[in-house]
Structure formats: C-alpha cells, structure tokens
Protein backbone atom coordinates (compact mmCIF):
# COMPACT_ATOMS: atom_id res chain seq x y z
CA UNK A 1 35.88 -12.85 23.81
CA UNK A 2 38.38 -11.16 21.79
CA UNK A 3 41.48 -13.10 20.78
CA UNK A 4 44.66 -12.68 19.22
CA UNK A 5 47.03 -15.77 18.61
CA UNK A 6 51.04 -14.80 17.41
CA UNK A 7 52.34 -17.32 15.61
CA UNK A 8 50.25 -19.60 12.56
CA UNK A 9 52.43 -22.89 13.21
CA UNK A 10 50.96 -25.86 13.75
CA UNK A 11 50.06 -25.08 17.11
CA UNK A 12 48.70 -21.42 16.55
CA UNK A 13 46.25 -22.76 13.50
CA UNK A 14 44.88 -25.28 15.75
CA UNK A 15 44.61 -23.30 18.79
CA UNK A 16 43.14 -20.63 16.00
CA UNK A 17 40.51 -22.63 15.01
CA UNK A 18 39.65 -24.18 18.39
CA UNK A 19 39.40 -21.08 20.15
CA UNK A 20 37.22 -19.63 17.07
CA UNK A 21 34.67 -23.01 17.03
CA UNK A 22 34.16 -22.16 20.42
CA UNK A 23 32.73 -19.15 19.61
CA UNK A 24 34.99 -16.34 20.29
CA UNK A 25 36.69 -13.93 17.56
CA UNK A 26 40.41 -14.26 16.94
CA UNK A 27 43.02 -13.28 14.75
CA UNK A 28 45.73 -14.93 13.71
CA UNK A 29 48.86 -12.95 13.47
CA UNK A 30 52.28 -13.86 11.57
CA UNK A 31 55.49 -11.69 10.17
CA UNK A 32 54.74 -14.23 6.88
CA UNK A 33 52.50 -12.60 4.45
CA UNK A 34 52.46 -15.28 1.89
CA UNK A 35 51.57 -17.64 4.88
CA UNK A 36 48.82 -14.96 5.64
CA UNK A 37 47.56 -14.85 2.50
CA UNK A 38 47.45 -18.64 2.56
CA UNK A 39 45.67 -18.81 5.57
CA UNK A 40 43.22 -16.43 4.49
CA UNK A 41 42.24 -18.43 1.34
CA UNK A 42 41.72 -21.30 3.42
CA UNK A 43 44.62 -23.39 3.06
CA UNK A 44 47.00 -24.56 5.27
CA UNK A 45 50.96 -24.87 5.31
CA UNK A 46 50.70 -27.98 6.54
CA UNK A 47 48.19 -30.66 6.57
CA UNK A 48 46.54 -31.96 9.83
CA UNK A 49 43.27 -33.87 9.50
CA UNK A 50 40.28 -32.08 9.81
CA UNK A 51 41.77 -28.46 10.64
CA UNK A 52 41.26 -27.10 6.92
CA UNK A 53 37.62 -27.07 6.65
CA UNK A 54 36.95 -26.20 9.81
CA UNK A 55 39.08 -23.13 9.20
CA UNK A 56 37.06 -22.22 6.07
CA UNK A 57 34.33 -21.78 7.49
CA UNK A 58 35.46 -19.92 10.38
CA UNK A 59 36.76 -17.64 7.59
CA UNK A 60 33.50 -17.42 5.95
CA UNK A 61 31.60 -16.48 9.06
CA UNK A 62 34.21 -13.89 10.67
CA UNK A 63 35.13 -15.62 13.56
CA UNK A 64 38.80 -16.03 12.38
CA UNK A 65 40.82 -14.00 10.30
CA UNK A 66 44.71 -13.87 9.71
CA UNK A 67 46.80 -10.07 9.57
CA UNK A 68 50.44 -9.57 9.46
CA UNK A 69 48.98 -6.46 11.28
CA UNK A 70 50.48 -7.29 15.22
CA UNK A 71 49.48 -3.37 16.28
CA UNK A 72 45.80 -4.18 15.05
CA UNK A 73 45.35 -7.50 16.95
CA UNK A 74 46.79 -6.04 19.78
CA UNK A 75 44.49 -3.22 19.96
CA UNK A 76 41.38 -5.55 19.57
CA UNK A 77 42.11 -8.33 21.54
CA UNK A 78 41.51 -8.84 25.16
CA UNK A 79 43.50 -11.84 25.17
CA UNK A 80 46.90 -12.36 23.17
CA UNK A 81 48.25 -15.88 23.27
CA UNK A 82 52.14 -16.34 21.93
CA UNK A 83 52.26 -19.82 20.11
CA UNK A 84 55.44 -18.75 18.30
CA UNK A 85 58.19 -21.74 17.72
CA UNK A 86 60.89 -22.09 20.44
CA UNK A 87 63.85 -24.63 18.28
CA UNK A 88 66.61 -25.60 20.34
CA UNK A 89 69.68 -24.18 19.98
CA UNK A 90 72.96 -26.13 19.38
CA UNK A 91 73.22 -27.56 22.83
CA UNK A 92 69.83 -28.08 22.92
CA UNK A 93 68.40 -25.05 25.08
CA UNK A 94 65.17 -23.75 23.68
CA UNK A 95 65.82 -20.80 21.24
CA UNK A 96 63.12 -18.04 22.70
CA UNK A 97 64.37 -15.41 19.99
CA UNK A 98 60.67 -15.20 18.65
CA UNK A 99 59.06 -15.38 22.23
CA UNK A 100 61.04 -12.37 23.01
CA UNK A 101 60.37 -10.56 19.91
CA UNK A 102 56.67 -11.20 19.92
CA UNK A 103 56.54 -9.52 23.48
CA UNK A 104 58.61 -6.86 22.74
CA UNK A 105 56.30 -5.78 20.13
CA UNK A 106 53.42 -6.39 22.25
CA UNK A 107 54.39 -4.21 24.77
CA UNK A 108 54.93 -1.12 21.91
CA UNK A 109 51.73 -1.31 21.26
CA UNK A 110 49.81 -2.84 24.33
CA UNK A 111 47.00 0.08 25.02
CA UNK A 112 44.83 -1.44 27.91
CA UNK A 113 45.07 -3.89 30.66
CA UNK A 114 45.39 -7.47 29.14
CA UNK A 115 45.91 -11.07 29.44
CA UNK A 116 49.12 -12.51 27.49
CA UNK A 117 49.35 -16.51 27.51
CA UNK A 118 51.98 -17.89 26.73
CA UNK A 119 51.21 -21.26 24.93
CA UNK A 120 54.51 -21.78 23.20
CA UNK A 121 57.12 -24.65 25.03
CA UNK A 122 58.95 -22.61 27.23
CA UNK A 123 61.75 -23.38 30.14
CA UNK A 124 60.74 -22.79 33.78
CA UNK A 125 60.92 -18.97 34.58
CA UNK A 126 60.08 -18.15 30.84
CA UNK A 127 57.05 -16.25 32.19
CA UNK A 128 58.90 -13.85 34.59
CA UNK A 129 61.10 -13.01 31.16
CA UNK A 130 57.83 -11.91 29.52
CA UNK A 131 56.77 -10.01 32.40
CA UNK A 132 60.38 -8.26 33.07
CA UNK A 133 60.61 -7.61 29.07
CA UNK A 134 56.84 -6.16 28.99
CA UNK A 135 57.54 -3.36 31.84
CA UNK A 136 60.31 -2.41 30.35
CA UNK A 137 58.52 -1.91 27.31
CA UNK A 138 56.11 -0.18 28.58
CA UNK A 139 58.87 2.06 30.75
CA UNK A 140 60.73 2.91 27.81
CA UNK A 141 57.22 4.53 26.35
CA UNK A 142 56.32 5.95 29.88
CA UNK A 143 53.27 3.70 30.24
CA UNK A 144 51.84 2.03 33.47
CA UNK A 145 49.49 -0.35 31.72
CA UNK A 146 48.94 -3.64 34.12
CA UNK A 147 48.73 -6.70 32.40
CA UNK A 148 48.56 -10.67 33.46
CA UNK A 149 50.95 -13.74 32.26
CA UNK A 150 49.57 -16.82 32.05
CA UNK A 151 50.96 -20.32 31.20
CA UNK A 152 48.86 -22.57 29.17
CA UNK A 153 50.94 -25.31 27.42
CA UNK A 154 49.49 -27.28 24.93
CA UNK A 155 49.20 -30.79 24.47
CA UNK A 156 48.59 -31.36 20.79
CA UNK A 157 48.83 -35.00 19.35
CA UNK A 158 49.93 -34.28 15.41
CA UNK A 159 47.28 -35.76 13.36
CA UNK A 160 44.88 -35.57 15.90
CA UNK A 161 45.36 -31.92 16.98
CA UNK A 162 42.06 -30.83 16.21
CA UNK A 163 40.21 -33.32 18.33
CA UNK A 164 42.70 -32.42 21.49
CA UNK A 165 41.87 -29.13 21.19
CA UNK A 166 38.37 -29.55 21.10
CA UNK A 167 38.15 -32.47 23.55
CA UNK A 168 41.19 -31.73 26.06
CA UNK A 169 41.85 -34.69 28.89
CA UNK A 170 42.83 -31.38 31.17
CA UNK A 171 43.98 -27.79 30.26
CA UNK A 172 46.56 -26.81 32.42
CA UNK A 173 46.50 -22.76 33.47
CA UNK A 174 49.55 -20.97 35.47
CA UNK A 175 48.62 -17.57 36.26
CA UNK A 176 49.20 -15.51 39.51
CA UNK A 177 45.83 -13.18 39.58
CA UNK A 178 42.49 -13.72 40.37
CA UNK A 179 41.56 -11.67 37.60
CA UNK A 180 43.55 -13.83 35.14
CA UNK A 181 42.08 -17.07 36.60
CA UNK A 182 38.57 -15.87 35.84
CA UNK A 183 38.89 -14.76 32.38
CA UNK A 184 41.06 -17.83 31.76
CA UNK A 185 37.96 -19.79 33.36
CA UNK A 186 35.42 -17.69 30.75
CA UNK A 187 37.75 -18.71 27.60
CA UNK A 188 36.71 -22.38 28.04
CA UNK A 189 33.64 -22.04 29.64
CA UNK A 190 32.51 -23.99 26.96
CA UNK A 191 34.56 -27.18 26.97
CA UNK A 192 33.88 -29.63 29.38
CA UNK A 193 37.06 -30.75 30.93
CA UNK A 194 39.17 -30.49 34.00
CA UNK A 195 40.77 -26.84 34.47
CA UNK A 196 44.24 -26.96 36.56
CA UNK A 197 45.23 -24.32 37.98
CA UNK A 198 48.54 -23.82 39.43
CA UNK A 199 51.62 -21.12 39.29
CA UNK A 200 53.03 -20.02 35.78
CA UNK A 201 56.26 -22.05 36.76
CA UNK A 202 54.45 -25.53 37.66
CA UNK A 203 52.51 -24.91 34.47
CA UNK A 204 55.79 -24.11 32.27
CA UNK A 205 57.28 -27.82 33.84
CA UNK A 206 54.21 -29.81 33.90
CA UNK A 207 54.40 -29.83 29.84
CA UNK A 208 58.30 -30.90 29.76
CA UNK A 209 57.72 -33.05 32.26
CA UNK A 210 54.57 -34.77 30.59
CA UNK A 211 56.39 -35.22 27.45
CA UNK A 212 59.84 -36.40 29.30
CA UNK A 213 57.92 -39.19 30.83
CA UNK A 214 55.72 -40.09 27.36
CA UNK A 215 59.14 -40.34 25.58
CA UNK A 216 60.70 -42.28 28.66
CA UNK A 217 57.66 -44.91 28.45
CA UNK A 218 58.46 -45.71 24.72
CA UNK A 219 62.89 -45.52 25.17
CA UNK A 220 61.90 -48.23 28.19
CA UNK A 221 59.45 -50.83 25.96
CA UNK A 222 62.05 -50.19 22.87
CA UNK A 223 65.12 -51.04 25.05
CA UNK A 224 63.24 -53.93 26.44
CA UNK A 225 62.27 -54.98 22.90
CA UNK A 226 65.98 -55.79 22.07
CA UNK A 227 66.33 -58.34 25.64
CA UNK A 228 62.88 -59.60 24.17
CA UNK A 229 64.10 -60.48 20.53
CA UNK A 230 67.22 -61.80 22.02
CA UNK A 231 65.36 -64.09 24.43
CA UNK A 232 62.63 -65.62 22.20
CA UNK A 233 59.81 -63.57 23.56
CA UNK A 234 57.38 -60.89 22.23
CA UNK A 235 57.77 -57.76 23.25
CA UNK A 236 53.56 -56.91 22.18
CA UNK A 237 52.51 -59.71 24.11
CA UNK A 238 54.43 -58.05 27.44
CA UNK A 239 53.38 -54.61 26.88
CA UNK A 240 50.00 -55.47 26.75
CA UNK A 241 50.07 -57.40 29.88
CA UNK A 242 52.21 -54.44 31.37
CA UNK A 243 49.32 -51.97 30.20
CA UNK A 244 46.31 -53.77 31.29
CA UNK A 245 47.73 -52.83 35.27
CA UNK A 246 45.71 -49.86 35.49
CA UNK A 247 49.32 -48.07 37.23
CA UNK A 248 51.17 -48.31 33.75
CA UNK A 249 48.38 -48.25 31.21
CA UNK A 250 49.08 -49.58 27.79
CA UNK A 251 49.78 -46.02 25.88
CA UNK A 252 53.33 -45.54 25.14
CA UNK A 253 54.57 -49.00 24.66
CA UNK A 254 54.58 -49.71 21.61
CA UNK A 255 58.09 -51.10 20.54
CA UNK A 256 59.31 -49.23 17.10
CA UNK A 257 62.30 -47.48 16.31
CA UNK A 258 62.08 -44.46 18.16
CA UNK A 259 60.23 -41.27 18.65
CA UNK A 260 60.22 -38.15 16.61
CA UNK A 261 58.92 -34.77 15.65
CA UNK A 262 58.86 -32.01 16.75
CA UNK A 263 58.07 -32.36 20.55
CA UNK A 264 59.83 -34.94 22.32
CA UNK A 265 63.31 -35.06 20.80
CA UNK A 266 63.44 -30.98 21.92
CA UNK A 267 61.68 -31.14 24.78
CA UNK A 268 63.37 -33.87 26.40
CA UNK A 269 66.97 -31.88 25.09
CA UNK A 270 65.76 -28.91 26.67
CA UNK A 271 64.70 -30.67 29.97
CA UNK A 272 68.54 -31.64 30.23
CA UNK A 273 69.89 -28.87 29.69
CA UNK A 274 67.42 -26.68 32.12
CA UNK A 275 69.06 -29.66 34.74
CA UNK A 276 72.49 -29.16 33.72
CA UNK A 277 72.33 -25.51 34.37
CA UNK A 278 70.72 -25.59 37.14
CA UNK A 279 73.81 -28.70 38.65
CA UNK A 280 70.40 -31.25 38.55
CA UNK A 281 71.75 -34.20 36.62
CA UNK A 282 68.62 -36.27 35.16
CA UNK A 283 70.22 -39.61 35.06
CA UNK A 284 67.27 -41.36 33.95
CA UNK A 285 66.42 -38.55 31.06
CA UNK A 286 69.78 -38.88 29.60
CA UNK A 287 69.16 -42.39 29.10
CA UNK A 288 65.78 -42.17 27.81
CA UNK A 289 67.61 -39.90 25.07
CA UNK A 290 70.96 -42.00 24.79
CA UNK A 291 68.34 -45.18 24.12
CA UNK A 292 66.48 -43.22 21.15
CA UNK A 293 69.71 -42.34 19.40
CA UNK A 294 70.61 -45.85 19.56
CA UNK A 295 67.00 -47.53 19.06
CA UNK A 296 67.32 -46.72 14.54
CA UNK A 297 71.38 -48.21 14.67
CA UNK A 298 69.75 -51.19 16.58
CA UNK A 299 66.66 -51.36 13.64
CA UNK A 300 69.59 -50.77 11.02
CA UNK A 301 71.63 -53.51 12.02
CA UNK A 302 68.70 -55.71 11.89
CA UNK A 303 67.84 -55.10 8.73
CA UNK A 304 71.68 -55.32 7.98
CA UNK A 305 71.54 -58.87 9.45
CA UNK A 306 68.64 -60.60 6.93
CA UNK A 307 70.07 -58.55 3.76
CA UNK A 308 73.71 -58.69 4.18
CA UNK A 309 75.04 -57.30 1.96
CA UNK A 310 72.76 -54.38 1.63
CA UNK A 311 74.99 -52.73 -1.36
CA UNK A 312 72.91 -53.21 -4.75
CA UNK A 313 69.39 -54.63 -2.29
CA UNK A 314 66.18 -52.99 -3.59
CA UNK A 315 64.60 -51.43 -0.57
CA UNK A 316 61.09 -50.24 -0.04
CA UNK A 317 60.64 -47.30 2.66
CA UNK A 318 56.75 -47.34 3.63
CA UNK A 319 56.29 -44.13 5.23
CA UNK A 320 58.82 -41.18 6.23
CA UNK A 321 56.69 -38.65 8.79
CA UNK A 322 57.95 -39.36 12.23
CA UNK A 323 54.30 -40.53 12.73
CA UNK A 324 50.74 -41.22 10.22
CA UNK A 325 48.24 -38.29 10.07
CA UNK A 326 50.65 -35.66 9.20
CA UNK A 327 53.42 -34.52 6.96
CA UNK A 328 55.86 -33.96 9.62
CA UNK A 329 59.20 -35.31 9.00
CA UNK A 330 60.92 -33.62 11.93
CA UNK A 331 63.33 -35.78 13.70
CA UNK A 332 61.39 -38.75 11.66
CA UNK A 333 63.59 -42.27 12.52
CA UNK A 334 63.44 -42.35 8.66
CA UNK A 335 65.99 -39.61 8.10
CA UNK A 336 68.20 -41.60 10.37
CA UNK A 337 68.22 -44.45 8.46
CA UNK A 338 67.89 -43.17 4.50
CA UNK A 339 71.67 -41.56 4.68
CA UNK A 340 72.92 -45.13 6.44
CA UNK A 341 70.90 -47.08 3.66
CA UNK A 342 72.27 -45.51 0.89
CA UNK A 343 75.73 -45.20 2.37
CA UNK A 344 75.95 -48.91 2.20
CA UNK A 345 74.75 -48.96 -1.37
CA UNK A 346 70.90 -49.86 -1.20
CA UNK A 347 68.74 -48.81 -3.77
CA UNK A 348 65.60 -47.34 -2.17
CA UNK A 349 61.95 -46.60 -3.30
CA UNK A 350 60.04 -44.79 -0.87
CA UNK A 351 56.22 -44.29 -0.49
CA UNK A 352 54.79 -41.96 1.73
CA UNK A 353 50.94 -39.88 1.42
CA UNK A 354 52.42 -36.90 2.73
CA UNK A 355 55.82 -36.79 3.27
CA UNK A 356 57.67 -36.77 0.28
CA UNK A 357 57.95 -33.48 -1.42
CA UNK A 358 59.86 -32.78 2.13
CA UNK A 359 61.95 -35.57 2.40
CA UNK A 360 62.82 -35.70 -1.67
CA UNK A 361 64.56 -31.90 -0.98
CA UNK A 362 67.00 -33.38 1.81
CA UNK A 363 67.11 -36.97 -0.10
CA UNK A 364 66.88 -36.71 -4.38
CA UNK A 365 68.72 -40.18 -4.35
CA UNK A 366 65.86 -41.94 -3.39
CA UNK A 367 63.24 -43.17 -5.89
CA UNK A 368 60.02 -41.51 -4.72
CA UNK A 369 56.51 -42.96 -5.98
CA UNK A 370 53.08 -42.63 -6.12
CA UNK A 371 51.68 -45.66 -4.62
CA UNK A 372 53.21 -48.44 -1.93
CA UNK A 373 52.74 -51.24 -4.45
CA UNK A 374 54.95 -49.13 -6.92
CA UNK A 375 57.69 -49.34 -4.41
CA UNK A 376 57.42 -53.08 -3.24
CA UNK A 377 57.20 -54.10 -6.86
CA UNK A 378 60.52 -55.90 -7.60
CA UNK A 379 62.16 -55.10 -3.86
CA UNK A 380 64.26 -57.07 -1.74
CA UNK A 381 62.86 -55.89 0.98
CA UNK A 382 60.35 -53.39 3.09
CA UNK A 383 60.71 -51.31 5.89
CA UNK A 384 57.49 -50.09 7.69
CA UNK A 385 58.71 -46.85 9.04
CA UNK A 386 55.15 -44.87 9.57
CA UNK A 387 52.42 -46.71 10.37
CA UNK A 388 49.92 -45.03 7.74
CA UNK A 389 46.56 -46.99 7.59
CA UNK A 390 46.97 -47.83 4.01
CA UNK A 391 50.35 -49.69 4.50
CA UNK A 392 48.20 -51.75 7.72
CA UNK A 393 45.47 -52.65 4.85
CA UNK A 394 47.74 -53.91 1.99
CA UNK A 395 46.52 -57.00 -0.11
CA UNK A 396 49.35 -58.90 0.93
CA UNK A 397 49.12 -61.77 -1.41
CA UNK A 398 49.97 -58.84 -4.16
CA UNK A 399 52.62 -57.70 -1.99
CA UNK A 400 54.54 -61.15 -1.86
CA UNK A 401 53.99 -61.71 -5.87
CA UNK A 402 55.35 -58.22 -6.71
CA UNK A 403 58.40 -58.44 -4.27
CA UNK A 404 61.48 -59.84 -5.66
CA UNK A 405 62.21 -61.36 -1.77
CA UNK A 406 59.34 -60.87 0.03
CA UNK A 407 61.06 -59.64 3.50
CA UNK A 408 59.32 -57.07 5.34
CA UNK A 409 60.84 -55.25 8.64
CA UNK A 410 58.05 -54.04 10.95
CA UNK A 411 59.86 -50.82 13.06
CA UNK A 412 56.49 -49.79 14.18
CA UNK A 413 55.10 -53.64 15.11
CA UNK A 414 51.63 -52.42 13.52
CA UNK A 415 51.30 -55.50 11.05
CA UNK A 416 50.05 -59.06 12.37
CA UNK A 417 53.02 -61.19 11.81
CA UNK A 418 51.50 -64.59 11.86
CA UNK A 419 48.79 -62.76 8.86
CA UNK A 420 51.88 -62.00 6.98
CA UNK A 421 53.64 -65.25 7.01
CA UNK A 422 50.56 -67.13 6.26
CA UNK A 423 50.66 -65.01 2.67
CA UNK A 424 54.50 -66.42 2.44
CA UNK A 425 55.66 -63.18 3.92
CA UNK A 426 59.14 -63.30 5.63
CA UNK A 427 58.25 -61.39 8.98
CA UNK A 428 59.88 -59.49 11.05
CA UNK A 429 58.97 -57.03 14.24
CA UNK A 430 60.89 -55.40 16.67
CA UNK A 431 61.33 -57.40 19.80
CA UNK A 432 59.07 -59.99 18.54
CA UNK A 433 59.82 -63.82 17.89
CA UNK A 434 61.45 -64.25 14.24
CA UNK A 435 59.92 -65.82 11.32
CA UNK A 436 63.01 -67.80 10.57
C-alpha cells in the first residue's frame, strides 16, 4: 500500500520504518528540510535503538523516502497518517496547532477518496475536528471528495519503539466505515496481533486512559515506598509479591523518583483538563500527578538527610534521560533535581551515554564527563537517576576506592543493595531498608 506519514518525530520515524519493513511504500513528510535531508542520509535526530539501520536500508531499497513535498505525498498515498506533536499548552490542554495545520493542507491538496489516521495523542472528539476542518477544505475549493478518519494511537515504549511497532500487544483502530476497517485490516495484514476495533472516540481515550493508569501504577508503589522506608520494610520485596497476583501484574511498580518524558506527564495533564472542562473531576488522576511532583522533593530531601550540608558535597549524577535507551530528557526527574542541587551549593559531575549535549545547554554549571568512573572519582556521593545498563554493571570495588565517601542513592532501586554494601558501599534505595 501507499503511505504517507506527516510528522518525522519520534513517533513518525518509527511508525516510518515499521510500516515500510512491512512491506509497503511510504514517505515521510516534514516542514524541516535540514531534518529531511537528515533523514534521507540515514541519520536520525534522535537516537532510538535499532531504528537507524533499519531505516538505511529502507532508504536503499525505496521503500521509504523523506520530502518536505506534503502536495506530492498526498497525491501518492492512499493512506496519510498525522503523527505530528500535540505539546500541552500552559494549562496543560494538548496544543493541536500542527494537527490542524497538517489537515488543512491535506485537504488543499487531497485529489481522491482516502484514509487519514490520525496517530498523534489527541483529546476525545479530535477526530470530528479533522473531519469538520477537511470539508471545509474541500468546500472552500468546491470539491466533494469522500474521505475516512481513523484513530490509531500508538503505544511506543522509548528505547524500545522499534520492537513495539513491529511486535504490538494490540493495535487499537477507531474508524466509522466499513471501508476504512478493511483497508485498516490490509495495512497490518502482516503482523500477527490482536486488531481492536472500536469508534474514533473510544480509540482517542483508550490511549489517555492506558497511559493515566501506567503512570497511576508507578505514583501508587512510589507513594507507598515512602510508608515502606518509614516502617522498616522493602518496598521491592512488596511489589513483587503484589505483581505475582496475576490481577496487578508486576509492570509498573517499580519504586524510583518519578515518571517522565514525553508521554505521561502530558497525557495525564491533558486527561485533567479534558475532565475539568467537561465538570468531571478525576480525583484519583490529580493525585497520581500531585504524588509525581512531590516523589523528586521526597528523593531530594533524602539525599539532603545523609549529606547535610550539601553546599561544597561532590555529587555524581549517573544518568539524566527520563529513562535508559534514549536521549530523551523531557520531563526527566533529573532536571528537577540539578537546579535544587546546585541551589544548595553541590558541586556536580554528571555522566550520561546520551543525554548530555541536551542537558549541558539548560545546565553549563554542571561538570559533564565522558565516563561514570570519571564522575564518581573523588565524590561524596552518587545518585542513580537513569538506570542505563552500564551504571547496573559497574566494578564496584573501583567505585568505592575512587569515591571520596562512598554513598550511593538508588532513585531507580535497579542496584542490589546487599551486593553494594558487601563492596563497603553505603546503600541506599527508595522505600527500601537503610544501610545504616
């Protein structure tokens, strides 16, 4: 089939590739020509395991190529899927300025009957917008070209976005047509998985609500952590008897310091406000949120507690992406807790494989380096803040004869404490049983 995908984000490269691997021709459109360009060489904006080659050689067979050309890809595509960005706006609606724009100019130049999916995070009724902006589009040229809306939200994991396109647990379809459902059905013919259909509008709040709940499964363990640390018991040892009940499943509760990125901070912001609007107070959402905010004070205080004072303490950062396998740093727990840090007069080294070029632009003050040993060497202290493989596989004998105190603050619980205080390592987790 023919494809076009709007947008070359993070989810419009994946879904890019994917579709292309499948074997079905797409272009990739964006108003960027330099990220174009990039794209066309190969390279990505952005790193995400796995996607890059792939892409190449989609490139070098034909399957996929990239155009700032929308007219072109409009013309040659049977399908055109919007995977443009929707940011929230200052009270934390989604921003759909580039939905709207990217159907607008659709519907200039839409010459045939068509399927437009919209895969971008969108409030409920998003997809009668589209349709209401694409007739009168097509009423302003005189045209009576029918066309379908579908919703198909995406449920990307960054760092493993590749493999979740390829090997979806479900792919959820909203559309309203017959005809829609069977060329929807023919796109991922290939993929074995369950399709669910259901109306654009169930489709549109399945993926809010999907991501409301994830993030409310990780604000509950982390809230429990603190009552855990408090009381003398570990919080990993309850979450893993809570997940092995089939009902809860272990996924999700994890005690850290709070989720990030790009997803569940604005999706669970836009859920409340799409409730406040519509005089639907989410009680239980606005905690989930209120407990996030808090979760990196609670973490800072901690560390506050075994360094006091922290002005003049040498602190190692390991890791700054709001999660490993990616260079994300949106909403990353570590830009919560840099500003504080250096506030109160902490000198910090930070370490991260692919986060640092971003983070050094919003934070010069911190010492940035090229290897985690180079910022433990001499510390105070460390705080595991992404949970990168290489920090979990540290010779930590070295680590505790390089370290000027060897204290290390877990805020992802990834290490094995009792491992770490056998190599003279002062321990400690979140809502686990202290070291001292």
């Amino acid at each position: 089939m023919n494809v076009s995908v709007i947008g070359t984000g993070y989810v419009g490269a994946t879904t890019s590739a994917a579709l292309a691997s499948m074997g079905h021709n797409v272009i990739g459109v964006d108003v960027d020509p330099q990220k174009v360009e990039l794209l066309s060489r190969g390279q990505l904006p952005f790193y995400e395991e796995g996607l890059e080659p792939l892409m190449q050689t989609l490139l070098a067979t034909g399957a996929l190529t990239f155009t700032v050309d929308l007219p072109r890809a409009v013309r040659d595509s049977d399908i055109l899927f919007l995977t443009v960005g929707t940011p929230a706006n200052a009270d934390g609606s989604a921003d759909l300025r580039y939905v709207e724009a990217a159907v607008r100019a659709i519907g200039q130049h839409l010459d045939r009957e068509k399927v437009i999916v919209s895969k971008s995070t969108v409030p409920v009724g998003t997809g009668d917008k589209i349709n209401d902006l694409l007739k009168a589009e097509l009423a302003a040229r005189g045209a009576d070209i029918p066309f379908d809306i579908v919703s198909n939200p995406e449920f990307l994991r960054e760092g493993k976005a590749l493999h979740d396109a390829l090997h979806p647990e479900r792919i959820v379809i909203g559309c309203e047509s017959d005809k829609a459902r069977a060329v929807m059905t023919a796109l991922y013919a290939d993929l074995r998985t369950v399709l669910f259909y259901t109306t654009v509008r169930d489709a549109e709040m399945i993926k809010y609500a999907s991501n409301a709940f994830l993030a409310t499964k990780i604000s509950f363990i982390n809230e429990l952590a603190r009552l855990c640390e408090r009381t003398g018991v570990s919080v990993s040892k309850v979450a893993r008897g809570m997940g092995l009940d089939s009902r809860i499943g272990g996924q999700f509760l994890r005690a850290g310091i709070g989720y990030g990125g790009s997803c569940f901070p604005k999706d669970v912001e836009a859920l409340l406000q799409l409730s406040r609007q519509e005089g639907v107070p989410l009680q239980l959402l606005d905690a989930v949120a209120r407990v996030n905010r808090e979760q990196t004070e609670w973490f800072l205080q901690k560390v506050q507690s075994k360094l006091d004072p922290l002005q003049g303490r040498k602190i190692a950062l390991l890791g700054l992406t709001f999660k490993p396998g990616t260079d994300d740093i949106r909403e990353a727990p570590a830009l919560r807790l840099i500003p504080e840090l250096l506030r109160a007069g902490a000198e910090l080294a930070a370490y991260d494989p692919q986060g640092m070029e971003a983070v050094r632009r919003l934070h010069p003050d911190v010492r940035y380096v090229q290897d985690p040993y180079a910022a433990l060497a001499g510390a105070d202290a460390a705080l595991l803040l992404t949970e990168w493989q290489e920090f979990l596989d540290l010779d930590f004998a070295r680590v505790k004869a390089i370290m000027n105190r060897a204290v290390l603050l877990d805020g992802r619980n990834a290490l094995e404490g009792e491992k770490l205080r056998g190599c003279g390592i002062e321990y400690h987790g979140v809502g686990e049983r202290d070291s001292t």
